[in-house]
Protein backbone atom coordinates (compact mmCIF):
# COMPACT_ATOMS: atom_id res chain seq x y z
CA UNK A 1 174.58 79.23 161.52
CA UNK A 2 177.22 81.89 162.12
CA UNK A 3 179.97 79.79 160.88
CA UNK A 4 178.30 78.98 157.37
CA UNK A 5 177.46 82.69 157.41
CA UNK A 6 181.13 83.52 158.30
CA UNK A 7 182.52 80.77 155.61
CA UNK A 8 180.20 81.83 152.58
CA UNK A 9 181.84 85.37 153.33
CA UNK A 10 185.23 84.63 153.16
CA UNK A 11 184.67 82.40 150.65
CA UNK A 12 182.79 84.94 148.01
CA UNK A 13 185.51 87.78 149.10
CA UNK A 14 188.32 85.63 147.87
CA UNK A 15 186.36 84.82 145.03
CA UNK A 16 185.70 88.16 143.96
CA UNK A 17 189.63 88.96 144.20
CA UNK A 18 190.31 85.83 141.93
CA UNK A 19 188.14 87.19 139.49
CA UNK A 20 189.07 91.14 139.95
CA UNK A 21 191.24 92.48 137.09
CA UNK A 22 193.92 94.18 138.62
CA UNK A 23 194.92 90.58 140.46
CA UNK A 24 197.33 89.18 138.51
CA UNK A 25 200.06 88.19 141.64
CA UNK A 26 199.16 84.30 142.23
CA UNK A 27 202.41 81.85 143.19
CA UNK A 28 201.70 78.03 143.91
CA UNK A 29 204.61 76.12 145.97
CA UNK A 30 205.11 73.53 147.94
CA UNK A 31 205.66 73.26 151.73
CA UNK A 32 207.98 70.23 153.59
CA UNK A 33 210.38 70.05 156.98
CA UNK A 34 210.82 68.28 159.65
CA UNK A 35 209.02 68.10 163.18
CA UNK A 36 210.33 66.98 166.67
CA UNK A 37 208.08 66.17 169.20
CA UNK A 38 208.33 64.82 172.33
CA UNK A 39 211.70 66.09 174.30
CA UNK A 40 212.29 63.87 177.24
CA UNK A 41 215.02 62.83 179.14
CA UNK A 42 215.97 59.52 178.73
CA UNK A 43 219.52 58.21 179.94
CA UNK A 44 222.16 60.88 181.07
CA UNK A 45 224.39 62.58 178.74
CA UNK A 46 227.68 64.14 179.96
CA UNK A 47 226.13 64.89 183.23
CA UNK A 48 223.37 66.30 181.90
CA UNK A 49 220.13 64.89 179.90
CA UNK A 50 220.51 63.07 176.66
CA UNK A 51 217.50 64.16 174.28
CA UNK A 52 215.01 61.86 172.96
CA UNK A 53 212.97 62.83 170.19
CA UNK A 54 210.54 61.39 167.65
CA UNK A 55 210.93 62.91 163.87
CA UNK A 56 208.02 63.57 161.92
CA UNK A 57 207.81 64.32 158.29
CA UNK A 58 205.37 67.38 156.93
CA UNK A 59 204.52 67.96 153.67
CA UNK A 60 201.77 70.58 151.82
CA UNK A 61 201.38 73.13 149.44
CA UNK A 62 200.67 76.97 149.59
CA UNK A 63 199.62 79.84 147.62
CA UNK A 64 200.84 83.43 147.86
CA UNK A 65 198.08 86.09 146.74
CA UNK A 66 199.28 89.54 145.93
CA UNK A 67 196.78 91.76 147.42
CA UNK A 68 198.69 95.46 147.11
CA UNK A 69 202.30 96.01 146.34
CA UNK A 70 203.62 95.01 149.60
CA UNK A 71 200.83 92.90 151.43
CA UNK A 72 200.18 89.36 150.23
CA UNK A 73 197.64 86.62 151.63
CA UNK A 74 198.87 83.15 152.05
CA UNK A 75 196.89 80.25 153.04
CA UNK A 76 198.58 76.92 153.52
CA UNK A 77 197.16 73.62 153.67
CA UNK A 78 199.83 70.82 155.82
C-alpha cells in the first residue's frame, strides 16, 4: 500500500508542475548508444588477453523539465 501511496504522490506533484504557469521549460529527445557486456578472455593477444565482447544496441527517449533556472528533472525511459 505504501508504494501506490508513494506513486499517486509523485505522480500528482509532477502533475501539478505540468499544469503550473510559470513552467514553460519542457525538451523531448531521444536517447541511443551502444552497450558491451560480457569482458572475458578468450585466446591470448600479444601476451596478454584478447577481449571478447557482445554489443548491444539501446534506444529510448527522455524529457528535460526545467524546474528553476539552473535545476532541471529528467526522467528517461530505455
Amino acid at each position: 500500500m505504501r508504494n501506490k501511496t508513494t506513486i499517486l504522490a509523485v505522480g500528482l506533484l509532477l502533475v501539478a508542475l505540468l499544469v503550473s504557469p510559470g513552467f514553460s521549460a519542457v525538451k523531448f529527445g531521444p536517447k541511443a548508444g551502444l552497450a558491451l557486456a560480457n569482458l572475458s578472455p578468450s585466446e591470448p593477444l600479444f601476451g596478454g588477453f584478447a577481449l571478447k565482447n557482445k554489443a548491444g544496441f539501446v534506444l529510448g527517449a527522455f524529457t528535460n523539465i526545467g524546474l528553476a533556472k539552473n535545476f532541471s528533472f529528467q526522467p528517461e525511459i530505455l
